[in-house]
Protein backbone atom coordinates (compact mmCIF):
# COMPACT_ATOMS: atom_id res chain seq x y z
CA UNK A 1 0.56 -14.51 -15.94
CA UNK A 2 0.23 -11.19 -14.16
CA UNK A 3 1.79 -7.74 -14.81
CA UNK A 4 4.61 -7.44 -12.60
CA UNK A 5 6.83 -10.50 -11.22
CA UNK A 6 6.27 -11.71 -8.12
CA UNK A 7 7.56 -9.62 -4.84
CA UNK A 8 8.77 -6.45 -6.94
CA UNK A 9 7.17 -3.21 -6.53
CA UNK A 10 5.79 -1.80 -9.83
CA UNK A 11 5.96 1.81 -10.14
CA UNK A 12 4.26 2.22 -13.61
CA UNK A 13 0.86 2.49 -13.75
CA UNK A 14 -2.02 0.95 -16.06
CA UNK A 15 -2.52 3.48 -18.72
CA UNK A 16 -4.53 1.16 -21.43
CA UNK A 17 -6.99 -2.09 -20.92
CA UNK A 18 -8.56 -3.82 -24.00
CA UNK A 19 -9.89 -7.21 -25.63
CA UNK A 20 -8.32 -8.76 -28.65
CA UNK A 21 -8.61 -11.41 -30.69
CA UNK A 22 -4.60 -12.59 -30.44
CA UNK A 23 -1.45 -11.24 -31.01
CA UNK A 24 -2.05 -10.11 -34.40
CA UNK A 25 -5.14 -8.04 -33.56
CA UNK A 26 -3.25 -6.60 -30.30
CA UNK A 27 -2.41 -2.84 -30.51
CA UNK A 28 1.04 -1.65 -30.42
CA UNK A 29 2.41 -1.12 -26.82
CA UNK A 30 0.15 -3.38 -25.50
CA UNK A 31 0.21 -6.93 -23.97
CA UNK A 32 -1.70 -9.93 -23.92
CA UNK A 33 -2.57 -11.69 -20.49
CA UNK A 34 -2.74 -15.09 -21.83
CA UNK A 35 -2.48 -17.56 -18.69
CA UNK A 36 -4.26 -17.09 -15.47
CA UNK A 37 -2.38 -16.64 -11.88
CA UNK A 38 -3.26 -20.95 -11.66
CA UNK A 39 -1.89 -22.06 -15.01
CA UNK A 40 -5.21 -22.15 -16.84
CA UNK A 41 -5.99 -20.69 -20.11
CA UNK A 42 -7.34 -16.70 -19.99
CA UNK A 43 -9.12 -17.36 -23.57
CA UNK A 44 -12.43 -15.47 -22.81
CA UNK A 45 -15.07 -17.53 -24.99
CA UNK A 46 -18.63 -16.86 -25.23
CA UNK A 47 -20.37 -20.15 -25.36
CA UNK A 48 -18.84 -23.86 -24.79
CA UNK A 49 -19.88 -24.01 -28.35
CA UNK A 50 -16.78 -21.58 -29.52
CA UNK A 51 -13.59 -22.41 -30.24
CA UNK A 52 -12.58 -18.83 -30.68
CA UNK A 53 -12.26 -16.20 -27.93
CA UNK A 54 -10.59 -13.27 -27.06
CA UNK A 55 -7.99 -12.55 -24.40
CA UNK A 56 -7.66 -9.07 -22.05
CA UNK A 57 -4.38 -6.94 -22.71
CA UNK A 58 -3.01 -4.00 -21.21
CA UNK A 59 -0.50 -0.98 -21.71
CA UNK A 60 1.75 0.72 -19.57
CA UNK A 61 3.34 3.31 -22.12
CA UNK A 62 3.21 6.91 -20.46
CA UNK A 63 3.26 9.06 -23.62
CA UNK A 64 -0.50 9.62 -23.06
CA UNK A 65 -0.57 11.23 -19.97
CA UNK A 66 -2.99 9.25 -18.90
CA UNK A 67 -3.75 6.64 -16.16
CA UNK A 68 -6.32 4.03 -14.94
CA UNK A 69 -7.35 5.16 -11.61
CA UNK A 70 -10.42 2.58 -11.69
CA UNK A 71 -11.48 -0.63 -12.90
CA UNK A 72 -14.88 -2.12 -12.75
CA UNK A 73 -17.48 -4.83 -14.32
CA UNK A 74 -20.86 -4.28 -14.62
CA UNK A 75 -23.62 -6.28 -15.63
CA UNK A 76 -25.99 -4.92 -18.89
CA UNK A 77 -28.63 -3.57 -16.43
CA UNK A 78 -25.91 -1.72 -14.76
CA UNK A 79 -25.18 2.09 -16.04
CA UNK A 80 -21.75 3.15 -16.65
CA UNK A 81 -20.59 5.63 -14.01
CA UNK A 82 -19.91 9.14 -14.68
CA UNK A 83 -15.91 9.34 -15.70
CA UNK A 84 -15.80 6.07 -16.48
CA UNK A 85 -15.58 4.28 -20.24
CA UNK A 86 -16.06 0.71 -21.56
CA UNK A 87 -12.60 -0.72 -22.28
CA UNK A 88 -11.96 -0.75 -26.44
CA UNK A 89 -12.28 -3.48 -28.22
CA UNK A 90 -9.59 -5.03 -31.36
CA UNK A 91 -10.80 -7.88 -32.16
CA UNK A 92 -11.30 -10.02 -35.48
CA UNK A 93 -13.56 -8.36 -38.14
CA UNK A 94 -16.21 -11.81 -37.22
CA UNK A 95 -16.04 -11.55 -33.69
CA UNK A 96 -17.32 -10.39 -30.23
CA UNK A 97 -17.55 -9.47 -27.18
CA UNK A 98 -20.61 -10.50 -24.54
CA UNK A 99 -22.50 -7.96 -23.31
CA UNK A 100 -23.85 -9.76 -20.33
CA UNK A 101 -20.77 -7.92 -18.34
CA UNK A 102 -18.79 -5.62 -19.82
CA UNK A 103 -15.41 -4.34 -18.36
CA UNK A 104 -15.12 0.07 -17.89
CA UNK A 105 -11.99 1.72 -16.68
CA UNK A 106 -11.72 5.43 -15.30
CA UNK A 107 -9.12 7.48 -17.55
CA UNK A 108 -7.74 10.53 -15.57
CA UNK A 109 -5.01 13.02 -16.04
CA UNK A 110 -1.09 11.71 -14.74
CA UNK A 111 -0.51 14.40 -12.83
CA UNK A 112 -4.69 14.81 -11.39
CA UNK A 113 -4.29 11.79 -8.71
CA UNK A 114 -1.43 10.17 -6.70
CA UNK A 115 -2.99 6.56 -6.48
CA UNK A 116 -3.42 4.21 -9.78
CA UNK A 117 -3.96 1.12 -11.00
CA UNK A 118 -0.40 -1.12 -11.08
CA UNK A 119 -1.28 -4.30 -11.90
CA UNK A 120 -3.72 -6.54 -12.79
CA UNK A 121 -4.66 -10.26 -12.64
CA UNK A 122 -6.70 -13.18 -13.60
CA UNK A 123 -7.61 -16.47 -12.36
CA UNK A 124 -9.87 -19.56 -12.95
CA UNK A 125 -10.81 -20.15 -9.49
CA UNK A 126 -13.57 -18.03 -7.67
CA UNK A 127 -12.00 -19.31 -4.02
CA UNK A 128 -8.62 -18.50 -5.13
CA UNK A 129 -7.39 -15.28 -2.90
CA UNK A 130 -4.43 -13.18 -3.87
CA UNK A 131 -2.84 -10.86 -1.37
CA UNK A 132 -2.83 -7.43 -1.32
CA UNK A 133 -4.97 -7.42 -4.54
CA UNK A 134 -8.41 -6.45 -4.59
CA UNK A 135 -11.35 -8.30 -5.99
CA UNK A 136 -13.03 -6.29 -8.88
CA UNK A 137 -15.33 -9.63 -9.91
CA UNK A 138 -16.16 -12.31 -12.25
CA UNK A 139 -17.01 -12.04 -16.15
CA UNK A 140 -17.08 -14.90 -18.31
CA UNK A 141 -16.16 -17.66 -15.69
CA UNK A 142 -12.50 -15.92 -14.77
CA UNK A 143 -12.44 -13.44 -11.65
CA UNK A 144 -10.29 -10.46 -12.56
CA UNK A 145 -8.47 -8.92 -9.61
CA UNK A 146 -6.27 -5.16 -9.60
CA UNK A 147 -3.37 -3.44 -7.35
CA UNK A 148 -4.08 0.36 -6.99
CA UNK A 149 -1.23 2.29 -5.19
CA UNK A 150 1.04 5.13 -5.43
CA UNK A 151 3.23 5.41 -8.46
CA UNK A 152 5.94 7.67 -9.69
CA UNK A 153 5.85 9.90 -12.31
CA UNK A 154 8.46 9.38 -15.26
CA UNK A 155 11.71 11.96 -15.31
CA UNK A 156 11.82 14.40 -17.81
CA UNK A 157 14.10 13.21 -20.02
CA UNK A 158 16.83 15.85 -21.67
CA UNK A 159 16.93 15.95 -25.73
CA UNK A 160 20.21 14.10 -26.90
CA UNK A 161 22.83 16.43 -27.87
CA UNK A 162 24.37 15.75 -31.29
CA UNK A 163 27.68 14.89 -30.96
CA UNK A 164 28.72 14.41 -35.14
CA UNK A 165 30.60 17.47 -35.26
CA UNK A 166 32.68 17.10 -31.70
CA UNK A 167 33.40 13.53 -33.08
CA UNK A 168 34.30 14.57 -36.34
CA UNK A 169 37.07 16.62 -34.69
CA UNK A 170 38.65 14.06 -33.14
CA UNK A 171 38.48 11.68 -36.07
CA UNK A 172 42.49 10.80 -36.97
CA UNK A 173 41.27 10.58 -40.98
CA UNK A 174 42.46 13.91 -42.57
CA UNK A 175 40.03 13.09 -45.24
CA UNK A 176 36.92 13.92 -42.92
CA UNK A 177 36.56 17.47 -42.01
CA UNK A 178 34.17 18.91 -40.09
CA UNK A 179 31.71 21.27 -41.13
CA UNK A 180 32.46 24.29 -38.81
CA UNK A 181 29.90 26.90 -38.47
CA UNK A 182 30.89 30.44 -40.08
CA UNK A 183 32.90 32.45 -37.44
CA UNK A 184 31.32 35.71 -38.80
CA UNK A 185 27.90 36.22 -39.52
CA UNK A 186 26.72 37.00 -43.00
CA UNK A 187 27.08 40.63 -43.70
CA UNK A 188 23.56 42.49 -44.78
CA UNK A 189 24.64 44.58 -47.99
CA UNK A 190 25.45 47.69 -47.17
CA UNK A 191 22.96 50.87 -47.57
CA UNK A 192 24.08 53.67 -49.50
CA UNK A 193 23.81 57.20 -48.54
CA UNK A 194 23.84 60.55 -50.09
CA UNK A 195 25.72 63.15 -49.06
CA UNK A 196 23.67 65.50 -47.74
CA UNK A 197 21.99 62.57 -45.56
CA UNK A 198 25.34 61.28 -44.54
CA UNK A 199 26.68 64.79 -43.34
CA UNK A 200 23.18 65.17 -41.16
CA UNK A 201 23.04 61.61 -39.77
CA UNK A 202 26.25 60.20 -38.89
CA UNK A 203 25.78 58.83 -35.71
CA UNK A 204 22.92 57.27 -36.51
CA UNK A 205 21.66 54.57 -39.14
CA UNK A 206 19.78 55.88 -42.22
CA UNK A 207 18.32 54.52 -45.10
CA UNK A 208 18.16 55.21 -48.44
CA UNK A 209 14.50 56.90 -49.70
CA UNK A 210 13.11 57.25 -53.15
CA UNK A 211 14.99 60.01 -53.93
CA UNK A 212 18.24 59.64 -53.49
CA UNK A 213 20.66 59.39 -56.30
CA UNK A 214 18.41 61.18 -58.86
CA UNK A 215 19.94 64.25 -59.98
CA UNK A 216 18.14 67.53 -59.64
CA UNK A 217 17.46 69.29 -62.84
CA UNK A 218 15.50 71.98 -64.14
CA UNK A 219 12.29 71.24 -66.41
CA UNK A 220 13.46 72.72 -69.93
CA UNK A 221 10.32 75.31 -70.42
CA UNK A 222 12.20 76.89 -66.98
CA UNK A 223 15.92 76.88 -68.35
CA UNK A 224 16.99 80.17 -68.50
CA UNK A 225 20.32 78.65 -69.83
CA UNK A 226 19.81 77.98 -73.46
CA UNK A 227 18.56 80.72 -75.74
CA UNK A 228 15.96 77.90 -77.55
CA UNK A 229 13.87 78.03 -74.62
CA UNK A 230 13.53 82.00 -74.36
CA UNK A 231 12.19 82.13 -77.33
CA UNK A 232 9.76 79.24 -76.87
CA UNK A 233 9.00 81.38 -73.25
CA UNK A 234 8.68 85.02 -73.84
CA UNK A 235 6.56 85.96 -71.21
CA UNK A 236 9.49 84.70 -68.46
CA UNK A 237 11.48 87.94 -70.10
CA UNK A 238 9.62 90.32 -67.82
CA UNK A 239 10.89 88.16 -64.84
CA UNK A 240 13.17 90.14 -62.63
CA UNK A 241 14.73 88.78 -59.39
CA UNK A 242 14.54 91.15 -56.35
CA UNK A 243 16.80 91.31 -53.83
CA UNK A 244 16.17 91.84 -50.21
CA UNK A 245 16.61 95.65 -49.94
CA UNK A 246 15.00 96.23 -53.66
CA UNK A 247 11.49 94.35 -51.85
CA UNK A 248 11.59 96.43 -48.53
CA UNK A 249 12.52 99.81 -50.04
CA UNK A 250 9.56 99.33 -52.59
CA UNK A 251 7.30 97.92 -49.60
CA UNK A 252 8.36 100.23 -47.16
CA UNK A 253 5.57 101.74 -45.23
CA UNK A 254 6.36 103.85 -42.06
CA UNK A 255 2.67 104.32 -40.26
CA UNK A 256 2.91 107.96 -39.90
CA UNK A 257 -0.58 108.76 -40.43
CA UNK A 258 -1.69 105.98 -38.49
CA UNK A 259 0.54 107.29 -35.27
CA UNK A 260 -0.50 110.53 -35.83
CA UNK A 261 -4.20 109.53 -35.71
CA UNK A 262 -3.43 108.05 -32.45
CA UNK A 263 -2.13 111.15 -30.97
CA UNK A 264 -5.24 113.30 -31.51
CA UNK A 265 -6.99 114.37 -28.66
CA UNK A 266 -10.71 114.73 -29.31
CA UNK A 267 -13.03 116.40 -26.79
CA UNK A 268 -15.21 114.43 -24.82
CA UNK A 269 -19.05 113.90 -24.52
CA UNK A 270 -19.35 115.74 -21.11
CA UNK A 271 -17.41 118.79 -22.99
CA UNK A 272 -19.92 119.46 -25.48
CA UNK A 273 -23.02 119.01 -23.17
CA UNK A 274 -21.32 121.79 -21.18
CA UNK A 275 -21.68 123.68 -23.80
């Protein structure tokens, strides 16, 4: 008959309000409000002439985020209010709702207001009063009323821990045995260093580069090794290797004449105006 049982204090808001055909056309998580707060019928029909109607249902799942702050009916000359939406409608692919008054509901934000909509109920009777609900009005012969107050917010909820391994421990069959993590890592394979590298960089981590591992040789037409390739090179005969004191006693060059140059003495201009 109503939302919450009589003299409990819901703390879950509205978060969904729609029409439907029945149970089979309902949406999941919601519903249906099927008898009115004095024992009548809350089949919303659109004539006498119809057998068929549709009923009001309602959601309080809070995976959304979302709650009903408002409720309101308004009549087809009537523009909806900014904020505010016509409730959805999952019905029967044949039927309808009347447009003469239409049901809109403000969707805000959980967290944006501290008031909501808790409950909500119908009944036949226009001169029927229900206490400490308010009065939102009539549509289709049945006056809808609604309970706005202050609700709590659901708990964060931690993920479940798996427990399979801790259990498998303690299981008494040998047969079962648990699938322990590795106690060492996976090693990375190992990088491979040269010897010259290794000697310069051992306190710190090297890698390998292109050229490591080839062996240095020379190019044959420069092998002075092998009598084949003198004779393919003849001009590398004339090639003779210097040493150090060969190249500076054959480049030598002492300055002499530039120093004396330097020590010259050559009269100046007022000297040979004087004379």
């Amino acid at each position: 008959m109503s939302l919450m049982e009589r003299g409990s204090v819901p703390i879950s808001p509205m978060t969904g309000l729609a029409w439907t055909s029945n149970s089979g056309t309902c949406p999941k998580d919601f519903s249906l409000i099927t008898i009115t707060e004095d024992g009548a019928a809350a089949n919303f029909t659109r004539s006498f002439a119809m057998r068929a109607g549709y009923y009001l249902c309602y959601s309080k799942e809070q995976s959304g985020g979302v709650v009903l702050s408002d409720v309101r009916i308004l009549s087809e000359k009537d523009a909806i209010p900014h904020g505010y939406r016509f409730i959805a409608e999952h019905l029967e692919p044949r039927a309808s709702v009347s447009k003469r008054k239409r049901m809109c509901v403000r969707v805000v934000p959980m967290g944006s207001v501290d008031t909501a909509v808790l409950d909500l109920k119908v009944t036949a009777r226009s001169k029927m009063m229900l206490q400490h609900y308010t009065c939102v009005g009539d549509i289709h012969g049945y006056v809808i009323w609604c309970k706005t107050g202050p609700f709590t917010n659901p708990i964060p909820q931690a993920k479940p821990r798996s427990f399979s391994l801790d259990l498998r421990r303690l299981s008494l069959d040998p047969s079962v045995q648990p699938s322990l993590p590795p106690s060492n890592p996976p090693t990375q394979p190992s990088i491979k260093l040269s010897m010259r590298r290794k000697d310069l960089t051992q306190n710190h981590v090297d890698v390998t580069t292109a050229i490591d591992g080839v062996p240095f040789t020379l190019h044959p037409k420069y092998d002075f090794q092998t009598s084949k390739n003198l004779q393919l090179n003849p001009q590398l005969d004339d090639i003779r290797i210097k040493s150090l004191q060969d190249i500076e006693k054959e480049y030598n060059y002492t300055f002499a004449v530039e120093e004396h140059a330097a020590k010259r003495t050559w009269p100046s201009a007022l000297t040979k105006v004087a004379s």
